[in-house]
N, C-alpha and C. Protein backbone atom coordinates (compact mmCIF):
# COMPACT_ATOMS: atom_id res chain seq x y z
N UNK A 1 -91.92 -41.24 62.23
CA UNK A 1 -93.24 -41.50 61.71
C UNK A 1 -93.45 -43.01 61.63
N UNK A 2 -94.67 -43.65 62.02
CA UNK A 2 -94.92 -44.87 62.34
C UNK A 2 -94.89 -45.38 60.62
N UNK A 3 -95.24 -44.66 59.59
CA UNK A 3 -94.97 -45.05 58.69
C UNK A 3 -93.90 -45.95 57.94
N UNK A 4 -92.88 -45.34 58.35
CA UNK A 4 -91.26 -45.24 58.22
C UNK A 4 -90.71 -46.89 58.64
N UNK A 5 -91.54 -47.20 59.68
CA UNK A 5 -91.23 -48.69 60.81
C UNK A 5 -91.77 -49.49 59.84
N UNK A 6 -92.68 -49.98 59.32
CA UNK A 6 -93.46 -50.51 58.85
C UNK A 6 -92.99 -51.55 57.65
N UNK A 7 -92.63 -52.42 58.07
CA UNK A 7 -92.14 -53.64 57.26
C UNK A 7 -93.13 -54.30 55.90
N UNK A 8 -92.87 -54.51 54.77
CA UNK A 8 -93.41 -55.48 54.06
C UNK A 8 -92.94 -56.42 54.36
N UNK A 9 -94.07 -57.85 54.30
CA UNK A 9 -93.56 -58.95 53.96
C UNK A 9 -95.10 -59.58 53.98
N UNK A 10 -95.30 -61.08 54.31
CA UNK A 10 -95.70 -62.08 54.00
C UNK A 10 -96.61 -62.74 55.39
N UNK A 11 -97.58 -63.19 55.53
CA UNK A 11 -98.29 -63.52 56.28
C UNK A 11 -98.55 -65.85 56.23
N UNK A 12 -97.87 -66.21 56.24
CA UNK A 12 -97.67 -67.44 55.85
C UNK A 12 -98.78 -68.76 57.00
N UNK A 13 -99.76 -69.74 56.27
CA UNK A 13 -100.37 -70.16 57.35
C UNK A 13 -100.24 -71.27 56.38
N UNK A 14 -100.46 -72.78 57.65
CA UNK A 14 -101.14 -73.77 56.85
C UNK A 14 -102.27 -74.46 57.58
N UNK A 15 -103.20 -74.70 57.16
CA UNK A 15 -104.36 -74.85 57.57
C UNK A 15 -104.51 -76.69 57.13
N UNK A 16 -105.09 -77.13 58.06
CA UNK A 16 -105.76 -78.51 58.31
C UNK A 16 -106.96 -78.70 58.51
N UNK A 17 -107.99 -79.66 57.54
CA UNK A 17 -109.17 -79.95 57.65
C UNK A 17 -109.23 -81.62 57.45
N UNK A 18 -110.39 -81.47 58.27
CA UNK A 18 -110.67 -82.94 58.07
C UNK A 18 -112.01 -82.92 57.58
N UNK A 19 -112.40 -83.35 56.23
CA UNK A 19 -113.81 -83.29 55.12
C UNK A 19 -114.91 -83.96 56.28
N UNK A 20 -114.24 -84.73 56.77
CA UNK A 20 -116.00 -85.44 57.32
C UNK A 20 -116.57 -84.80 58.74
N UNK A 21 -115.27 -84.56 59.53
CA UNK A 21 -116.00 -83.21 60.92
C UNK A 21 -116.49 -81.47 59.84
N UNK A 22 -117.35 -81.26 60.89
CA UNK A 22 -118.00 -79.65 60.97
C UNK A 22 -116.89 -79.20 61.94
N UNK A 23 -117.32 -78.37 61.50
CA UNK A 23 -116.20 -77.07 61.96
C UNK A 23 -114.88 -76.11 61.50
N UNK A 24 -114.64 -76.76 60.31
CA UNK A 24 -114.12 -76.12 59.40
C UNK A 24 -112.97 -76.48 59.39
N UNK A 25 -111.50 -75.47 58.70
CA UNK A 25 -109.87 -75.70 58.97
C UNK A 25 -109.62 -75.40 60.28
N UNK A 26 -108.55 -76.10 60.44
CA UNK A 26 -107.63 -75.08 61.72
C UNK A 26 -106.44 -75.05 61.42
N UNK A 27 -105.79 -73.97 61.66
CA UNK A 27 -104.61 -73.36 61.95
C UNK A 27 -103.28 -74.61 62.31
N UNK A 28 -102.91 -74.74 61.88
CA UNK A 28 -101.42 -75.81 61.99
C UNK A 28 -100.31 -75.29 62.59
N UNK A 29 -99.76 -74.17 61.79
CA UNK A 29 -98.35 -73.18 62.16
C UNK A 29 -99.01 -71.92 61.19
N UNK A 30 -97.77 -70.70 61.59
CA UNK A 30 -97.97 -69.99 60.63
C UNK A 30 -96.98 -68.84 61.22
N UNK A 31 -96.28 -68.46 60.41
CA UNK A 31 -95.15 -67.80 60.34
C UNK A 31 -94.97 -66.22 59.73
N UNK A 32 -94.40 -65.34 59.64
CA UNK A 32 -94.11 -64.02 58.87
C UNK A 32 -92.70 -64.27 58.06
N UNK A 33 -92.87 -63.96 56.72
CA UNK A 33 -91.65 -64.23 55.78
C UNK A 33 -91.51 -62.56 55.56
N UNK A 34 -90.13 -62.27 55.65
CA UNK A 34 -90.17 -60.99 55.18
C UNK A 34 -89.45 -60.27 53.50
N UNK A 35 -89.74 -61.81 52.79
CA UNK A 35 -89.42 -61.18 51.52
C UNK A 35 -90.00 -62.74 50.49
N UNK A 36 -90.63 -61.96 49.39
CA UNK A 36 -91.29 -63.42 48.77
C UNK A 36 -90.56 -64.47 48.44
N UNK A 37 -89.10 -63.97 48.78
CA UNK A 37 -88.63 -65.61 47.92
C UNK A 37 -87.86 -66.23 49.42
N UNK A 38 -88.22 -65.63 50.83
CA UNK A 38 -88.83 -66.78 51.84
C UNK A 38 -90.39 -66.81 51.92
N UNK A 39 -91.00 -66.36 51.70
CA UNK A 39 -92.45 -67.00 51.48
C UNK A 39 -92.42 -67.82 50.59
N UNK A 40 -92.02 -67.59 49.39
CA UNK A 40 -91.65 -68.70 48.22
C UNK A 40 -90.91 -70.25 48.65
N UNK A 41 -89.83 -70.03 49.48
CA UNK A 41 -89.51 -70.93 49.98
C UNK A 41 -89.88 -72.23 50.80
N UNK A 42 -90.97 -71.39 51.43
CA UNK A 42 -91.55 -72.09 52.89
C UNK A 42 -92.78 -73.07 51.98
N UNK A 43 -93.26 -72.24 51.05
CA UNK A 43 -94.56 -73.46 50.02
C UNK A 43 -94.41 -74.93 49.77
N UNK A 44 -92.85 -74.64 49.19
CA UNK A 44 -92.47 -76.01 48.49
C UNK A 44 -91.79 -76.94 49.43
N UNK A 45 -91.42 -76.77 50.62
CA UNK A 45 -90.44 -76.93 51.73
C UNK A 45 -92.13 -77.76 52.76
N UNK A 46 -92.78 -76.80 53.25
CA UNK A 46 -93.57 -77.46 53.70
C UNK A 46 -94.77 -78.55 53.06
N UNK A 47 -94.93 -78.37 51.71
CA UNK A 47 -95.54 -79.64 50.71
C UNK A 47 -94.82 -80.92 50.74
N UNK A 48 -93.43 -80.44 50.56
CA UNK A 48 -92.47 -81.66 50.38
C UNK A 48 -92.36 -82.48 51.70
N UNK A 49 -92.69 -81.62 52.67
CA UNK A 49 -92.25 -82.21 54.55
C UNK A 49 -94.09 -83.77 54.56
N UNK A 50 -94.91 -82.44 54.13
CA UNK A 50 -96.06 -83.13 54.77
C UNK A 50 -96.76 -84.22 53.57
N UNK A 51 -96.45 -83.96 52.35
CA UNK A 51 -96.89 -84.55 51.48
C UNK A 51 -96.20 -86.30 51.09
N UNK A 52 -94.72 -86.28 51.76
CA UNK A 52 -93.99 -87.34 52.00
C UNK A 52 -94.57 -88.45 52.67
N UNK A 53 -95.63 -88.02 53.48
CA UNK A 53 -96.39 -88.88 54.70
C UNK A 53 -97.33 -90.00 53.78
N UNK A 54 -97.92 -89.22 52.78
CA UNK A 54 -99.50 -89.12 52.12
C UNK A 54 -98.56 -90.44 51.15
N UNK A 55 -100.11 -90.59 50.50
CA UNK A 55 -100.17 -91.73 49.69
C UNK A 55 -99.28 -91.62 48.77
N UNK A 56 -98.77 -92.27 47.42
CA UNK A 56 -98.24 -91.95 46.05
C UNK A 56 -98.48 -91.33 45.40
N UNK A 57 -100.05 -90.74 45.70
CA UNK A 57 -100.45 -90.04 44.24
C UNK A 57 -100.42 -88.81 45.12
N UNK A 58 -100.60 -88.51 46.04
CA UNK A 58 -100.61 -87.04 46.58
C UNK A 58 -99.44 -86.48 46.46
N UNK A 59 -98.07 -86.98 46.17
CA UNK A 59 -96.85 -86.82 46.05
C UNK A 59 -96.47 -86.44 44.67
N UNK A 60 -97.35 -87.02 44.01
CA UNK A 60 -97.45 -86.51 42.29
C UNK A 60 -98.09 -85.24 42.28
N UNK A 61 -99.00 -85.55 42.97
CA UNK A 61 -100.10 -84.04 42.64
C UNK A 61 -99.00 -82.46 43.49
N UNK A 62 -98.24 -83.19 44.21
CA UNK A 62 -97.61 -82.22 45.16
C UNK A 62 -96.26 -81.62 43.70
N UNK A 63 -95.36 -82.54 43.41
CA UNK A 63 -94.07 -82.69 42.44
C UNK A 63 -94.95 -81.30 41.41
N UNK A 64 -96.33 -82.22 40.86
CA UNK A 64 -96.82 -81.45 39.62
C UNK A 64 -97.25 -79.88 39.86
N UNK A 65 -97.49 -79.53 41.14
CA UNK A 65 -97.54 -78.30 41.36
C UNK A 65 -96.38 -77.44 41.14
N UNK A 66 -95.14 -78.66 42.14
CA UNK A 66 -94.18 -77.80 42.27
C UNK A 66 -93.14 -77.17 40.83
N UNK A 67 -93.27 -78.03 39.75
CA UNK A 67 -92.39 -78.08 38.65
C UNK A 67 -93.25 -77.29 37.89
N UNK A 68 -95.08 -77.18 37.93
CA UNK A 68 -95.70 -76.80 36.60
C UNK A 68 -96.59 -75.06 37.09
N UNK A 69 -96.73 -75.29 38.71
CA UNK A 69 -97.47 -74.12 39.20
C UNK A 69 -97.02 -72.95 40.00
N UNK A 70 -95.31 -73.47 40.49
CA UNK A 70 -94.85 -72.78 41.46
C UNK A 70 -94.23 -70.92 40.71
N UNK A 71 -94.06 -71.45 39.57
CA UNK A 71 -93.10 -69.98 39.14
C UNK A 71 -94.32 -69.03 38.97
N UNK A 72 -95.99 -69.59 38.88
CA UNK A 72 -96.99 -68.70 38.69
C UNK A 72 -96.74 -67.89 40.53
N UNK A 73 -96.63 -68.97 40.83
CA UNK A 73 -96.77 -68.63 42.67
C UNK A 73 -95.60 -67.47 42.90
N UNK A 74 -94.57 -68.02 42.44
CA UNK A 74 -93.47 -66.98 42.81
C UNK A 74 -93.55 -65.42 42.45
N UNK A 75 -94.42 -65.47 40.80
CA UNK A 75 -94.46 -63.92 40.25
C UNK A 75 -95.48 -63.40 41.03
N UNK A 76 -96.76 -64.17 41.65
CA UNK A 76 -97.93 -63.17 42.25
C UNK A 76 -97.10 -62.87 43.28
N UNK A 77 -96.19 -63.68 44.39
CA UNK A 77 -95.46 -63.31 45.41
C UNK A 77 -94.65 -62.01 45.17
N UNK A 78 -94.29 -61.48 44.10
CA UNK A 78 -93.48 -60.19 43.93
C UNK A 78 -94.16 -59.20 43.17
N UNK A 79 -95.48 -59.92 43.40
CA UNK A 79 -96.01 -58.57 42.82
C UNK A 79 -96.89 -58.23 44.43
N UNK A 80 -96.55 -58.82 45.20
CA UNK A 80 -97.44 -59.21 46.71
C UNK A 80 -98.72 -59.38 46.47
N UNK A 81 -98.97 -60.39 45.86
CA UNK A 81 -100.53 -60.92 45.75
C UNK A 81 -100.54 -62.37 46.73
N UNK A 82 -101.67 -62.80 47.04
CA UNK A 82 -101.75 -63.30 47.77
C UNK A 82 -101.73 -64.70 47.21
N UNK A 83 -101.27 -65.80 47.75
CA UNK A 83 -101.14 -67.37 46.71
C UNK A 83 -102.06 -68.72 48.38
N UNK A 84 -102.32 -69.22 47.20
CA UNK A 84 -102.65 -70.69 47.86
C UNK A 84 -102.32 -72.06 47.13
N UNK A 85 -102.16 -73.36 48.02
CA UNK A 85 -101.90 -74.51 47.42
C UNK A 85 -102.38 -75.14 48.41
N UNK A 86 -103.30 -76.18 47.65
CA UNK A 86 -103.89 -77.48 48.61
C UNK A 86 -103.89 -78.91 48.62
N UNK A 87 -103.62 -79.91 49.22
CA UNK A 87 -103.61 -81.47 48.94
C UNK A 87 -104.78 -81.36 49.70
N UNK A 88 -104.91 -82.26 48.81
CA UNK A 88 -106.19 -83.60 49.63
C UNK A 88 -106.17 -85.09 49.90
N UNK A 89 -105.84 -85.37 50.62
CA UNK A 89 -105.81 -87.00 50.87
C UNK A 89 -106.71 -87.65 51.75
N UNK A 90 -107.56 -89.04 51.24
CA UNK A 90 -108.07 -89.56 51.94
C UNK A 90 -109.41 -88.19 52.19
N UNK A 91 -109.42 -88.15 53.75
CA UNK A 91 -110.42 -87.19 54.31
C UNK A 91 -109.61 -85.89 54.61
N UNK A 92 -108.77 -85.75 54.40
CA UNK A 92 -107.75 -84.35 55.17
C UNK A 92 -107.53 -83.69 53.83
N UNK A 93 -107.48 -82.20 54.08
CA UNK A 93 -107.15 -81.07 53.45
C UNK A 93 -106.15 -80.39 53.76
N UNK A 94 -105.20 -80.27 53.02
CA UNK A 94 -104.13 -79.25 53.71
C UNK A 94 -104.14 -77.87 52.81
N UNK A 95 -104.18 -76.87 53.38
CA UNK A 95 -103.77 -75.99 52.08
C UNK A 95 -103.18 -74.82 53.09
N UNK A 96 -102.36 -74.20 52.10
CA UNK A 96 -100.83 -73.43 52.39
C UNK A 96 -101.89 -72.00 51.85
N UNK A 97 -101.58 -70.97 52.61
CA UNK A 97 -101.58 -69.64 52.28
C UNK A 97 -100.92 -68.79 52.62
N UNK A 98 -100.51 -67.69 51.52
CA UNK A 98 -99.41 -66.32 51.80
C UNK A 98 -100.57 -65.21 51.36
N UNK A 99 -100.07 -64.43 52.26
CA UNK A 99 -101.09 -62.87 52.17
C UNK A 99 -99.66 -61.95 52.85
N UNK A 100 -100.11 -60.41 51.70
CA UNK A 100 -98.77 -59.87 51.52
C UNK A 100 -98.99 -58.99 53.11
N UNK A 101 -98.47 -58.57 54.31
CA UNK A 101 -99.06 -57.89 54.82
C UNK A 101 -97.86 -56.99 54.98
N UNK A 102 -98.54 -55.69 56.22
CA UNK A 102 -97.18 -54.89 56.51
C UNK A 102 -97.24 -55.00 58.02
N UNK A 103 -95.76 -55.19 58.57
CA UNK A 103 -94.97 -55.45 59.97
C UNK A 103 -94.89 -54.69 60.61
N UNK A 104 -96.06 -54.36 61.77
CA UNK A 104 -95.75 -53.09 62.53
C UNK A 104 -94.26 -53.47 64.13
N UNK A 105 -93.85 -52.27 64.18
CA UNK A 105 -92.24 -52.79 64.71
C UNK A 105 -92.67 -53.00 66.40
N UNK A 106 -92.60 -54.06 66.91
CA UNK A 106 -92.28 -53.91 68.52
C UNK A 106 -91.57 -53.28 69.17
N UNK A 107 -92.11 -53.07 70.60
CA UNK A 107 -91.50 -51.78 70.97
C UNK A 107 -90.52 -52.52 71.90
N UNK A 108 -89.39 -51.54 71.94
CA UNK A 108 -88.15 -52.25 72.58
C UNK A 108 -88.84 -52.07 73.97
N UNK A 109 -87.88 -52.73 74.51
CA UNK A 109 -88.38 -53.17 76.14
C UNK A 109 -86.80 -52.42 76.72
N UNK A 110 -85.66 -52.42 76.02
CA UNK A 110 -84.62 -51.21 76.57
C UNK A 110 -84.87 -49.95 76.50
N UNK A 111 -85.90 -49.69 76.00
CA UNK A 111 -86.18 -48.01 75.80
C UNK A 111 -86.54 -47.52 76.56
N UNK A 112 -86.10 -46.54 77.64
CA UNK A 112 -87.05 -45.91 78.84
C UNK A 112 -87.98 -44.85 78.09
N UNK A 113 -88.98 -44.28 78.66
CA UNK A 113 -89.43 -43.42 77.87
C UNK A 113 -89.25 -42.31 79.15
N UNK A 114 -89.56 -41.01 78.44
CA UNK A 114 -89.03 -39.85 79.57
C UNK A 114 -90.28 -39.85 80.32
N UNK A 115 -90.32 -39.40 81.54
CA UNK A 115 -91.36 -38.88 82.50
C UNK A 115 -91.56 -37.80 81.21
N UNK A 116 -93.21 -36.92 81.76
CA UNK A 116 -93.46 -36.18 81.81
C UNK A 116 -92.82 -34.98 82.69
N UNK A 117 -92.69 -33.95 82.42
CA UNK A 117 -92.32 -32.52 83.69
C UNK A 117 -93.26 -32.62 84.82
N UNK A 118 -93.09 -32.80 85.94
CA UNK A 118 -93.62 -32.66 87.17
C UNK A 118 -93.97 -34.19 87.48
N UNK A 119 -93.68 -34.82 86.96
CA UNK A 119 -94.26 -36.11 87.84
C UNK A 119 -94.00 -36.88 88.95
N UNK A 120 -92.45 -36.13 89.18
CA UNK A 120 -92.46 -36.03 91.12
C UNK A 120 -92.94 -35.55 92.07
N UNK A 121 -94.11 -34.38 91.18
CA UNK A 121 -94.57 -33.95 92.23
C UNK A 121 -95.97 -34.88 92.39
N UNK A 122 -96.08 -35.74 91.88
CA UNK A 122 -97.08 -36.83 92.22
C UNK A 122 -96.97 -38.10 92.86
N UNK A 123 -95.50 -38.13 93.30
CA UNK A 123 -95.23 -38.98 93.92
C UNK A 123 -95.81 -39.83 95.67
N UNK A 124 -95.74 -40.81 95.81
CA UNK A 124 -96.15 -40.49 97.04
C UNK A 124 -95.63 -40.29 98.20
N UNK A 125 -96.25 -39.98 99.28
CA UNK A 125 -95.22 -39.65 99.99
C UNK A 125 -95.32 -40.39 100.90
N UNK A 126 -93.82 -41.19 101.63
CA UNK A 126 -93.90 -41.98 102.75
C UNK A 126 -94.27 -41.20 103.89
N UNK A 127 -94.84 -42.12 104.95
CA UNK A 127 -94.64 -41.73 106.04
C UNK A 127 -94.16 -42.71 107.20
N UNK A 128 -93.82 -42.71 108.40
CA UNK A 128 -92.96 -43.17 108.86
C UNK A 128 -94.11 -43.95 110.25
């Protein structure tokens, strides 16, 4: 039952804007975590990577999330609710989102699947 296959986990994106163009965020990376405390992981891991770049104070605002907002982040993550976190620097927006989803399984590529009964007799036939 396709049921049965069907993975929980985590839908992980980080999105980039720039305030003064139209056209909205775009897409940066974005990954599948398959248990919240790697979705949990990837929040503070990728703040700390990109927020290092940014000014002094975006690095505060980043620390103060991580020490005062993250354990809120971690409990909605196990209850699979969905979390966000955003910097802003200068003109750029970054913000991190997890959405809980479920993993439908790929299909192996070693698996033959059976013919149907008779489907040699649809074969074609050479001729010479």
């Amino acid at each position: 039952m396709l049921s049965d296959d069907l993975a929980h986990g985590f839908w992980c994106e980080c999105w980039a804007e720039d305030l003064r163009a139209p056209g909205g965020p775009t897409v940066t990376t974005s990954f599948g975590a398959y248990s919240a405390t790697q979705a949990d992981g990837w929040l503070p891991t990728a703040l700390r990577a990109i927020t290092a770049e940014l000014n002094p104070a975006a690095p505060k605002e980043t620390w103060d999330w991580l020490y005062e907002s993250r354990i809120d982040t971690r409990r909605a993550l196990l209850r699979s609710e969905p979390c966000t976190a955003s910097v802003t620097y200068a003109s750029t927006r970054i913000t991190w989102t997890v959405h809980p989803v479920l993993f439908l399984p790929l299909a192996d590529s070693h698996e033959v699947p059976e013919l149907p009964a008779g489907v040699g007799d649809f074969m074609p036939q050479t001729t010479d």
